[in-house]
PDB file of N, CA and C in Angstrom:
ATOM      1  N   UNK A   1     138.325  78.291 144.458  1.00  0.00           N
ATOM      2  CA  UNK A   1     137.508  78.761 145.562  1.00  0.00           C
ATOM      3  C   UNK A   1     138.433  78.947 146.765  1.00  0.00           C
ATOM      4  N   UNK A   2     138.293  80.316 147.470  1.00  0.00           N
ATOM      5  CA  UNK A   2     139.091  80.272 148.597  1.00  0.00           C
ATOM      6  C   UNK A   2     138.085  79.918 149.681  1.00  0.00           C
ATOM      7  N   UNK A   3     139.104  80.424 150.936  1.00  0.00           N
ATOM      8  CA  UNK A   3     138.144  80.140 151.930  1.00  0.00           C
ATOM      9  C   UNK A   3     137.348  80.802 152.371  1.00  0.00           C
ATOM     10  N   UNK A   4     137.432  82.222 152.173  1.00  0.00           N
ATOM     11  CA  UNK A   4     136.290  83.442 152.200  1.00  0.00           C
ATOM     12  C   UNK A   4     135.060  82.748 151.293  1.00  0.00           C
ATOM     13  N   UNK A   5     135.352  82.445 150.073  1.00  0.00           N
ATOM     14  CA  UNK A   5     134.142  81.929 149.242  1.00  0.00           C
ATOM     15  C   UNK A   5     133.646  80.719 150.077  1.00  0.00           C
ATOM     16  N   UNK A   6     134.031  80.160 150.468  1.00  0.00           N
ATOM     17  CA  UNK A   6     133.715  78.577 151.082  1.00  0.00           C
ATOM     18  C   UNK A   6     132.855  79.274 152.094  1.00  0.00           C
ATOM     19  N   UNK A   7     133.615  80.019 152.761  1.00  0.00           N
ATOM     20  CA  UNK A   7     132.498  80.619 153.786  1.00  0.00           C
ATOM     21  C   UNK A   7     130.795  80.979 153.496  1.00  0.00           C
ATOM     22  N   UNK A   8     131.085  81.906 152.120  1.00  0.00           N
ATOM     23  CA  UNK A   8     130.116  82.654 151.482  1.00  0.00           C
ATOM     24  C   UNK A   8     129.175  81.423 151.060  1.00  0.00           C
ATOM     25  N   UNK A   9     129.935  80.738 150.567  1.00  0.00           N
ATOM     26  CA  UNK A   9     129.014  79.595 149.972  1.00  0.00           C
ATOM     27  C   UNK A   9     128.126  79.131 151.308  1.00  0.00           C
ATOM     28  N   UNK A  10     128.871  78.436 152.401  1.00  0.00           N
ATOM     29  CA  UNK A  10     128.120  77.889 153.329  1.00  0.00           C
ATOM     30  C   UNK A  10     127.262  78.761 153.808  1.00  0.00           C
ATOM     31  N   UNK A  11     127.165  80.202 154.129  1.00  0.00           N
ATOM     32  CA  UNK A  11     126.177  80.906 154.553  1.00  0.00           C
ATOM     33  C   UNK A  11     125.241  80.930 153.678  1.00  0.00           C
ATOM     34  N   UNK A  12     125.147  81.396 152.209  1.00  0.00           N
ATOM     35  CA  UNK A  12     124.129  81.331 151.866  1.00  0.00           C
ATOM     36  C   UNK A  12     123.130  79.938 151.293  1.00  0.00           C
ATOM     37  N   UNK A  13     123.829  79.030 151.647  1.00  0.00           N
ATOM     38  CA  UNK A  13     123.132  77.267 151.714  1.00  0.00           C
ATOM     39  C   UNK A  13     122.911  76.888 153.036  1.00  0.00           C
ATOM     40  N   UNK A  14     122.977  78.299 154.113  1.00  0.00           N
ATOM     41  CA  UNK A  14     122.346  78.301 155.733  1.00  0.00           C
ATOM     42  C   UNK A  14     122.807  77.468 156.410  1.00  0.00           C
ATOM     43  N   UNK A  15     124.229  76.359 156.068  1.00  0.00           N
ATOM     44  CA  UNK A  15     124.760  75.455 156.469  1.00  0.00           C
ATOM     45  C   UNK A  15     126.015  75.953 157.627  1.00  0.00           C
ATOM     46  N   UNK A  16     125.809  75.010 159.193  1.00  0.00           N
ATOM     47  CA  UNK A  16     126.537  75.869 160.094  1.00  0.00           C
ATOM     48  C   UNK A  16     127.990  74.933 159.194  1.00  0.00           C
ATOM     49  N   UNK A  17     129.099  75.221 160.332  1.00  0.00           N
ATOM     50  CA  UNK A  17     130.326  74.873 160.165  1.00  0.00           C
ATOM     51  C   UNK A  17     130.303  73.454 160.433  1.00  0.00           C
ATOM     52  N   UNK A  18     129.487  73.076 161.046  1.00  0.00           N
ATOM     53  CA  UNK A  18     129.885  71.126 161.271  1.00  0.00           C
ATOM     54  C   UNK A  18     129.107  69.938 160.394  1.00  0.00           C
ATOM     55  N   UNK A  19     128.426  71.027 160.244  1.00  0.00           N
ATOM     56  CA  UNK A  19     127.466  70.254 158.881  1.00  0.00           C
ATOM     57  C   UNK A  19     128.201  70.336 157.879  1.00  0.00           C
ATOM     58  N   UNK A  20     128.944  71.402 157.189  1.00  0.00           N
ATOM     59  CA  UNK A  20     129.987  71.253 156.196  1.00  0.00           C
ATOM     60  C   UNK A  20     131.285  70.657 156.107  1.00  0.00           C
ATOM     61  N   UNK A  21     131.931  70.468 157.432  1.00  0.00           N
ATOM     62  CA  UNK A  21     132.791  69.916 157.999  1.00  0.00           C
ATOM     63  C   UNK A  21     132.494  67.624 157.419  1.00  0.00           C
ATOM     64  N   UNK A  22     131.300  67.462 157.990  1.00  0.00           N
ATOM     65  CA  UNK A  22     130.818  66.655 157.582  1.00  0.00           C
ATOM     66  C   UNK A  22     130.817  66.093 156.677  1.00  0.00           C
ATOM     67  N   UNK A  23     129.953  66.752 155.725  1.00  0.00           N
ATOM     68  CA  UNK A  23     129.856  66.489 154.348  1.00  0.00           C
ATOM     69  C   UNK A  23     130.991  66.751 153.608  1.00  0.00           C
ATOM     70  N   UNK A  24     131.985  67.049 154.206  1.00  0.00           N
ATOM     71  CA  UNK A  24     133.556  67.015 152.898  1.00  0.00           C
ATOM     72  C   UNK A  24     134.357  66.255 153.533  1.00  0.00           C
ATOM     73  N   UNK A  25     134.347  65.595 155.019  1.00  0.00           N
ATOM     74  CA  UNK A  25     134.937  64.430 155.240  1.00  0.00           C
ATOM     75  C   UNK A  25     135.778  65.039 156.108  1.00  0.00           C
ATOM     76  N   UNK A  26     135.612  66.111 156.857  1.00  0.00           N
ATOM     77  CA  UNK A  26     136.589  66.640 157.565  1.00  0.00           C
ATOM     78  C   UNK A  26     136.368  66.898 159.120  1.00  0.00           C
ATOM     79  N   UNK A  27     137.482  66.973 160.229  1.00  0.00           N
ATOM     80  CA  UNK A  27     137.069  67.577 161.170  1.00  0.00           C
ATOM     81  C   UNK A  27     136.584  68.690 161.326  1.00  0.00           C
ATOM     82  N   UNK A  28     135.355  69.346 162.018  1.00  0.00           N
ATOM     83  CA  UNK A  28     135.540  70.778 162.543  1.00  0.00           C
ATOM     84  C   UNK A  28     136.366  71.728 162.317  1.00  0.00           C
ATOM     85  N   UNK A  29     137.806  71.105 163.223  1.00  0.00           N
ATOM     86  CA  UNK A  29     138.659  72.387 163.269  1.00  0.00           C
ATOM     87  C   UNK A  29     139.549  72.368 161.681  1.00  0.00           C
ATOM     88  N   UNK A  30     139.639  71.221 161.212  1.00  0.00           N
ATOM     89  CA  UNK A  30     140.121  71.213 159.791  1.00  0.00           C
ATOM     90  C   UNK A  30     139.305  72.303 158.411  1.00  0.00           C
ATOM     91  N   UNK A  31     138.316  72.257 159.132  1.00  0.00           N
ATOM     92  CA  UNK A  31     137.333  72.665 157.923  1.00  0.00           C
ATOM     93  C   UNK A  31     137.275  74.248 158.537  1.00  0.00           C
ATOM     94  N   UNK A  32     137.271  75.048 159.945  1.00  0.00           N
ATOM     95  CA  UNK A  32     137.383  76.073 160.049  1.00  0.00           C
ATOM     96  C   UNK A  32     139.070  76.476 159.816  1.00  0.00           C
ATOM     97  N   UNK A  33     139.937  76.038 159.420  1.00  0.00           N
ATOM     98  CA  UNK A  33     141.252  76.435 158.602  1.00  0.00           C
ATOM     99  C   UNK A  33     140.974  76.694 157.326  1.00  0.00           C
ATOM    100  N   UNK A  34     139.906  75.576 156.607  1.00  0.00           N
ATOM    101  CA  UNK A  34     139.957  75.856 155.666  1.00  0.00           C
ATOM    102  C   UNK A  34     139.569  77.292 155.361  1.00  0.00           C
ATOM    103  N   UNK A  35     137.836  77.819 156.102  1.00  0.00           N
ATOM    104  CA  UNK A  35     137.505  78.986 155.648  1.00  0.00           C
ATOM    105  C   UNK A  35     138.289  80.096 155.899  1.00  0.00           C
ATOM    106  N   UNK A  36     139.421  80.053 157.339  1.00  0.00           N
ATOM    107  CA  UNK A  36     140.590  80.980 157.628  1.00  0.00           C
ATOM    108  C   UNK A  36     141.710  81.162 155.863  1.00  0.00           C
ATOM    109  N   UNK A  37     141.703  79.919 155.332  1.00  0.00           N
ATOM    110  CA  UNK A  37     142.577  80.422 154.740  1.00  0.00           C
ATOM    111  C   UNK A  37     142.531  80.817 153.288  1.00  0.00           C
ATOM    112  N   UNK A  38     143.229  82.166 152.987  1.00  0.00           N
ATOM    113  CA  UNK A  38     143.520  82.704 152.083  1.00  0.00           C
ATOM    114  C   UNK A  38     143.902  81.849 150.788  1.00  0.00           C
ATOM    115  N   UNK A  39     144.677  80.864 150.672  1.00  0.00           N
ATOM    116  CA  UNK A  39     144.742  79.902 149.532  1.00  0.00           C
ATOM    117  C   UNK A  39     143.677  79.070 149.226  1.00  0.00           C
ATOM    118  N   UNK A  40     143.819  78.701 148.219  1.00  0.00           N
ATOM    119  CA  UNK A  40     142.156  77.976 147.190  1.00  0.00           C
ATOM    120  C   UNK A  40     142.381  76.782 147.754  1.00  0.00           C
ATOM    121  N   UNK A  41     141.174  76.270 148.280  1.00  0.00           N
ATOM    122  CA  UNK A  41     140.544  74.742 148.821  1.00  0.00           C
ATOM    123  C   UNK A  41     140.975  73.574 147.860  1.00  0.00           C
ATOM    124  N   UNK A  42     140.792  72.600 148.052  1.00  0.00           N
ATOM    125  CA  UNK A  42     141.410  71.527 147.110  1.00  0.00           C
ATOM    126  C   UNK A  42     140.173  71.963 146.144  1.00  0.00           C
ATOM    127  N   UNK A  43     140.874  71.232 144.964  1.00  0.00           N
ATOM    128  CA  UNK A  43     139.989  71.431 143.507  1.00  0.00           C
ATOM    129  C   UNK A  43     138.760  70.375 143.472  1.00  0.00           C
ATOM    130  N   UNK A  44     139.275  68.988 144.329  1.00  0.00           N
ATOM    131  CA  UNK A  44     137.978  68.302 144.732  1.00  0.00           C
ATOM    132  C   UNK A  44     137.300  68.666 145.604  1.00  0.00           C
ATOM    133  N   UNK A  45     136.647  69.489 146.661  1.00  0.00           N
ATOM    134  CA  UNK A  45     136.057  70.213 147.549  1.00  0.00           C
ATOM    135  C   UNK A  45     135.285  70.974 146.907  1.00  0.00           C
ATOM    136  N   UNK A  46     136.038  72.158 145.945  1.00  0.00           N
ATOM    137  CA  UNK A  46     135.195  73.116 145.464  1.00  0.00           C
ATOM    138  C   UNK A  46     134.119  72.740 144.492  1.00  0.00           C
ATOM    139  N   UNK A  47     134.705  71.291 143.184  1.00  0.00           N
ATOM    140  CA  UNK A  47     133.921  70.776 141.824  1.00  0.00           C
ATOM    141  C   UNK A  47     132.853  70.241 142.781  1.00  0.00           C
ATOM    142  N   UNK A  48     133.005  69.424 143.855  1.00  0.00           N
ATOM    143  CA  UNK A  48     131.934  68.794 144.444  1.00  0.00           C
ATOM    144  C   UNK A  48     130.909  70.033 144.999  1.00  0.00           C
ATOM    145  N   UNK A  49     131.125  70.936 145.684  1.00  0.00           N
ATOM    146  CA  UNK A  49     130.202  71.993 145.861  1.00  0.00           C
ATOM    147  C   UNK A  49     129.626  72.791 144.745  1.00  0.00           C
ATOM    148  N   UNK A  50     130.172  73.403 144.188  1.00  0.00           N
ATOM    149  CA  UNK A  50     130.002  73.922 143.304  1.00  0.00           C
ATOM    150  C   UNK A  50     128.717  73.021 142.311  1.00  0.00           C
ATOM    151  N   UNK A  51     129.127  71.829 142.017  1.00  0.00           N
ATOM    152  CA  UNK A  51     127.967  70.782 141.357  1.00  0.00           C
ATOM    153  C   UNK A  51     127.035  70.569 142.317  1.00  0.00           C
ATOM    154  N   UNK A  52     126.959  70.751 143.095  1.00  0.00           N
ATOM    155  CA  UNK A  52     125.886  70.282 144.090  1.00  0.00           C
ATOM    156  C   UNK A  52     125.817  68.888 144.575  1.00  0.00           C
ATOM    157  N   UNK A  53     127.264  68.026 144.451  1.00  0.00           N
ATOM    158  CA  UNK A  53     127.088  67.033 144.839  1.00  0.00           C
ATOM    159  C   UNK A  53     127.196  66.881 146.184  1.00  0.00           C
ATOM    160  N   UNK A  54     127.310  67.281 146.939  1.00  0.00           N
ATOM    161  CA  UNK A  54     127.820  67.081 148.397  1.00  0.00           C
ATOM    162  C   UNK A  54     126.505  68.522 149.232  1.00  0.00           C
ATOM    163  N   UNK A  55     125.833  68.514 148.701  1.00  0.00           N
ATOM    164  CA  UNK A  55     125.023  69.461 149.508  1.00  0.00           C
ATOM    165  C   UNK A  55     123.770  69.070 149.790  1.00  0.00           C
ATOM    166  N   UNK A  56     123.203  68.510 151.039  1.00  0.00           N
ATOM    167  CA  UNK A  56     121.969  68.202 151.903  1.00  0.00           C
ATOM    168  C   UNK A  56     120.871  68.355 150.612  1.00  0.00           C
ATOM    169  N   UNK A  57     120.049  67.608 150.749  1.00  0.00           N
ATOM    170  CA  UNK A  57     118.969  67.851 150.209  1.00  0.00           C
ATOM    171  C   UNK A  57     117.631  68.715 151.257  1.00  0.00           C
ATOM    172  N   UNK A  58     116.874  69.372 150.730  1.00  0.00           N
ATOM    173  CA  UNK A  58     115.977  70.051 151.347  1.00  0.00           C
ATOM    174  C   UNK A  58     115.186  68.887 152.487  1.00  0.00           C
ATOM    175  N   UNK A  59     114.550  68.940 153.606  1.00  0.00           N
ATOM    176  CA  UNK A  59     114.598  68.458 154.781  1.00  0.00           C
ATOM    177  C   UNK A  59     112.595  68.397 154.524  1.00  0.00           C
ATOM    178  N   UNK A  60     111.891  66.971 154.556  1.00  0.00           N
ATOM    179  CA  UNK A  60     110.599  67.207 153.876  1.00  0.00           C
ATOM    180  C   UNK A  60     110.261  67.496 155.548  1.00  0.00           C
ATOM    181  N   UNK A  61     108.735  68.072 155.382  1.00  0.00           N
ATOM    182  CA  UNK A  61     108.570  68.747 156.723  1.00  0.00           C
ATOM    183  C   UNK A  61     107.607  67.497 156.988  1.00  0.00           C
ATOM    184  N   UNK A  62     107.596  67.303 158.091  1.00  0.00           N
ATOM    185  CA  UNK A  62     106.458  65.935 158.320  1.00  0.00           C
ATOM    186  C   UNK A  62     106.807  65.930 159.705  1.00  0.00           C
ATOM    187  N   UNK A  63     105.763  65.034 160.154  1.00  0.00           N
ATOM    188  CA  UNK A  63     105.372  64.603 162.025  1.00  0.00           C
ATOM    189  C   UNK A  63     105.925  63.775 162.111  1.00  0.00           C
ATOM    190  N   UNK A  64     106.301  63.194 162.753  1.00  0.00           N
ATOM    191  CA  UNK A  64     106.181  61.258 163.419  1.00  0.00           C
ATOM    192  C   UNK A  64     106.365  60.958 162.110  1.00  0.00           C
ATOM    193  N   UNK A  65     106.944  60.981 160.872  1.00  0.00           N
ATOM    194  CA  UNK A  65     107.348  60.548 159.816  1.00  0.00           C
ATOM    195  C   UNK A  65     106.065  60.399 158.671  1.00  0.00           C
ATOM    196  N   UNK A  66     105.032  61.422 159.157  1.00  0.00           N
ATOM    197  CA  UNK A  66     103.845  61.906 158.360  1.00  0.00           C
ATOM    198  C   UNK A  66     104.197  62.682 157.482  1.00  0.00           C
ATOM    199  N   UNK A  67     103.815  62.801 156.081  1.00  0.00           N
ATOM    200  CA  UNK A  67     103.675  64.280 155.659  1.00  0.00           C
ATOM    201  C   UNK A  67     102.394  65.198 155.856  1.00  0.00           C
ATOM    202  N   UNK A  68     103.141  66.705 156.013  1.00  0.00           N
ATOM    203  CA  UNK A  68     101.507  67.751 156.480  1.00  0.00           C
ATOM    204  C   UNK A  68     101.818  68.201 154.961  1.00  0.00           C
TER     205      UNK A  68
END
């Protein structure tokens, strides 16, 4: 996975840059190098995305900790 894909990936999982930054253990500006760069992301970064281990779970919609 390069970093164009990393990109691609995070847009279409609607995830901004610091939320992904996050979840792979990285700073901000570390993690926008990553999507700058042209060489493939570590091989642990991509297996973990790619599996869906490292990606937010859907957000339940509720009030004051109600469900509607």
């Amino acid at each position: 996975m390069t970093g164009y894909e990393l990109k691609e990936f995070r847009k279409s999982h609607t995830l901004n840059q610091e939320t992904m930054s996050r979840l792979l253990g990285l700073s901000k500006r570390q993690y926008q190098r990553l999507e700058r760069s042209e060489n493939p992301i570590k091989e642990e970064y991509a297996e973990a995305l790619l599996s869906g281990e490292i990606i937010p779970k859907e957000k339940s919609q509720s009030c004051y900790g109600v469900p509607f």
